[in-house]
Protein backbone atom coordinates (compact mmCIF):
# COMPACT_ATOMS: atom_id res chain seq x y z
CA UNK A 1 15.35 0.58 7.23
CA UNK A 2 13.70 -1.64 4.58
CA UNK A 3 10.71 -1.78 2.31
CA UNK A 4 8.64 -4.45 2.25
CA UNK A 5 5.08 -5.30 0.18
CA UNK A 6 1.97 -6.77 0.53
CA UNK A 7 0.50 -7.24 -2.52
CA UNK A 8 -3.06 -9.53 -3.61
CA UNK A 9 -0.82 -10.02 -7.03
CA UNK A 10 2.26 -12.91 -7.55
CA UNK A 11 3.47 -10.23 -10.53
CA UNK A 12 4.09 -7.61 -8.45
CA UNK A 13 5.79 -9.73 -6.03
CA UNK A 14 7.93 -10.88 -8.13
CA UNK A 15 8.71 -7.71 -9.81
CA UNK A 16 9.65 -6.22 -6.89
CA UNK A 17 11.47 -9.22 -5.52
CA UNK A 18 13.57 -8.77 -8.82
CA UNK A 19 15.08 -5.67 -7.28
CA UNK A 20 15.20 -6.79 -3.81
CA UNK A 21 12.46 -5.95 -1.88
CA UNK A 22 10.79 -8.47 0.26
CA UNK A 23 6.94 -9.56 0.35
CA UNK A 24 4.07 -11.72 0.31
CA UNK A 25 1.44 -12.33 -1.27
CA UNK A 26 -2.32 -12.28 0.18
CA UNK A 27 -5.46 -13.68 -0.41
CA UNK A 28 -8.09 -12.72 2.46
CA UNK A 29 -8.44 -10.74 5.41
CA UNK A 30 -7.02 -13.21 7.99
CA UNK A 31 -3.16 -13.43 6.13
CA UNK A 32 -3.50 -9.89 5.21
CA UNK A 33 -3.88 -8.71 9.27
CA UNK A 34 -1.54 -10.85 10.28
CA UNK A 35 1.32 -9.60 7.96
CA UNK A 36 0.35 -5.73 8.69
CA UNK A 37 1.23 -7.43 12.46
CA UNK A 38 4.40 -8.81 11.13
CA UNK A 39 5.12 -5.26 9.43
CA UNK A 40 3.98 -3.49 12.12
CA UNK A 41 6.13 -5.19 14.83
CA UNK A 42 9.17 -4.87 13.10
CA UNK A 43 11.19 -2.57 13.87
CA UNK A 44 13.32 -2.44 10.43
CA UNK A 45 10.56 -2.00 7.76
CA UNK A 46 10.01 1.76 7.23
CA UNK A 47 8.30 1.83 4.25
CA UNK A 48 4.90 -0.62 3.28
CA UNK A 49 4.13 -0.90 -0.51
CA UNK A 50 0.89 -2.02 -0.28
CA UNK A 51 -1.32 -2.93 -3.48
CA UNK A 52 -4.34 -0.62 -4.76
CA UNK A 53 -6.68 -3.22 -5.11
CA UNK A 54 -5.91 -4.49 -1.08
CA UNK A 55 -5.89 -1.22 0.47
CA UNK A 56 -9.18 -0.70 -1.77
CA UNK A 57 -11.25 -3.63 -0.39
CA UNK A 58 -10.14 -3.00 3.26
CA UNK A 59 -9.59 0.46 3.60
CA UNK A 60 -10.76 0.89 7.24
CA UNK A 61 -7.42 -1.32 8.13
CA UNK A 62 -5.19 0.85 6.68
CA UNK A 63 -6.71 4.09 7.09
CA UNK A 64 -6.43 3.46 11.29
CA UNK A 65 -2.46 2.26 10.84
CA UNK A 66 -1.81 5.67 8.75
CA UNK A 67 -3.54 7.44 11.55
CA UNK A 68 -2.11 5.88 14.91
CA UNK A 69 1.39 4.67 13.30
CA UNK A 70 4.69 6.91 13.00
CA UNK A 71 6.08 3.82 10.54
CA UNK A 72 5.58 2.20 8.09
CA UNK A 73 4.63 4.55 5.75
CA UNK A 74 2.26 3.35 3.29
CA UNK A 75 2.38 3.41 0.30
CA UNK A 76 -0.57 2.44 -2.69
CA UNK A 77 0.71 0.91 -5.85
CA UNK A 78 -0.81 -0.27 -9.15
CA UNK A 79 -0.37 -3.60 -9.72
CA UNK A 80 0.21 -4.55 -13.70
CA UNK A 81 -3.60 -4.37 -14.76
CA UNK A 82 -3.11 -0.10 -14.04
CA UNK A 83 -4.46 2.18 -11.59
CA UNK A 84 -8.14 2.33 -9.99
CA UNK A 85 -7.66 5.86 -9.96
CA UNK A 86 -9.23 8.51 -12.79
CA UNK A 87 -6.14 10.16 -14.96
CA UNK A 88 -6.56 13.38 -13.22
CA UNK A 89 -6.66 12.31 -9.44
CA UNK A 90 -3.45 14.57 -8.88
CA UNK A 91 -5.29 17.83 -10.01
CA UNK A 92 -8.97 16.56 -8.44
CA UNK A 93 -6.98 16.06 -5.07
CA UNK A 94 -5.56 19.40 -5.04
CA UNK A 95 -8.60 20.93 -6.02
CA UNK A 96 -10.66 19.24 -3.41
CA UNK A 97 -7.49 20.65 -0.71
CA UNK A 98 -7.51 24.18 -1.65
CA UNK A 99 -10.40 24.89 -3.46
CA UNK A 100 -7.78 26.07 -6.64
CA UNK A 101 -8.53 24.47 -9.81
CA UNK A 102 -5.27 23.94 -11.61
């Protein structure tokens, strides 16, 4: 089982390339749908790393393949710039499942 990446970003590409995991790099809707196909079809990628900012800007894409797909799983990564996210998410997340403030 591999991992492979989709990412909007050439530095995370080759970052990631650097310890041998396999990608591409996207620029609009179109390419990104038809590598989620590619990924999708193929039986030997188990894991997606998919960038924050691309799972971000089409999020209805994704959601539905987490929902109806056993694999990949999908995974949201921070490209160099940082995270979208607010320094807390972990604890607001938690909070927001079980109504515990931690």
């Amino acid at each position: 089982m591999n991992i492979y990446l989709i990412s909007d970003n050439i530095d995370t590409r080759v970052g990631l390339r650097l310890v041998g995991i396999d990608g591409v790099v996207v620029h609009n809707l179109e390419e990104l749908k038809e590598k989620l196909n590619y990924v999708i079809s193929s039986p030997n990628i188990a894991i997606l790393l998919i960038a924050e900012n691309l799972a971000k800007k089409f999020p209805d894409i994704i959601d539905e393949i987490k929902l109806t797909k056993k694999l990949p799983l999908i995974v949201e990564i921070p490209d160099r710039h940082g995270t979208g996210r607010q320094a807390n998410f972990v604890s607001s997340y938690i909070r927001e499942a079980t109504g515990i403030k931690i």
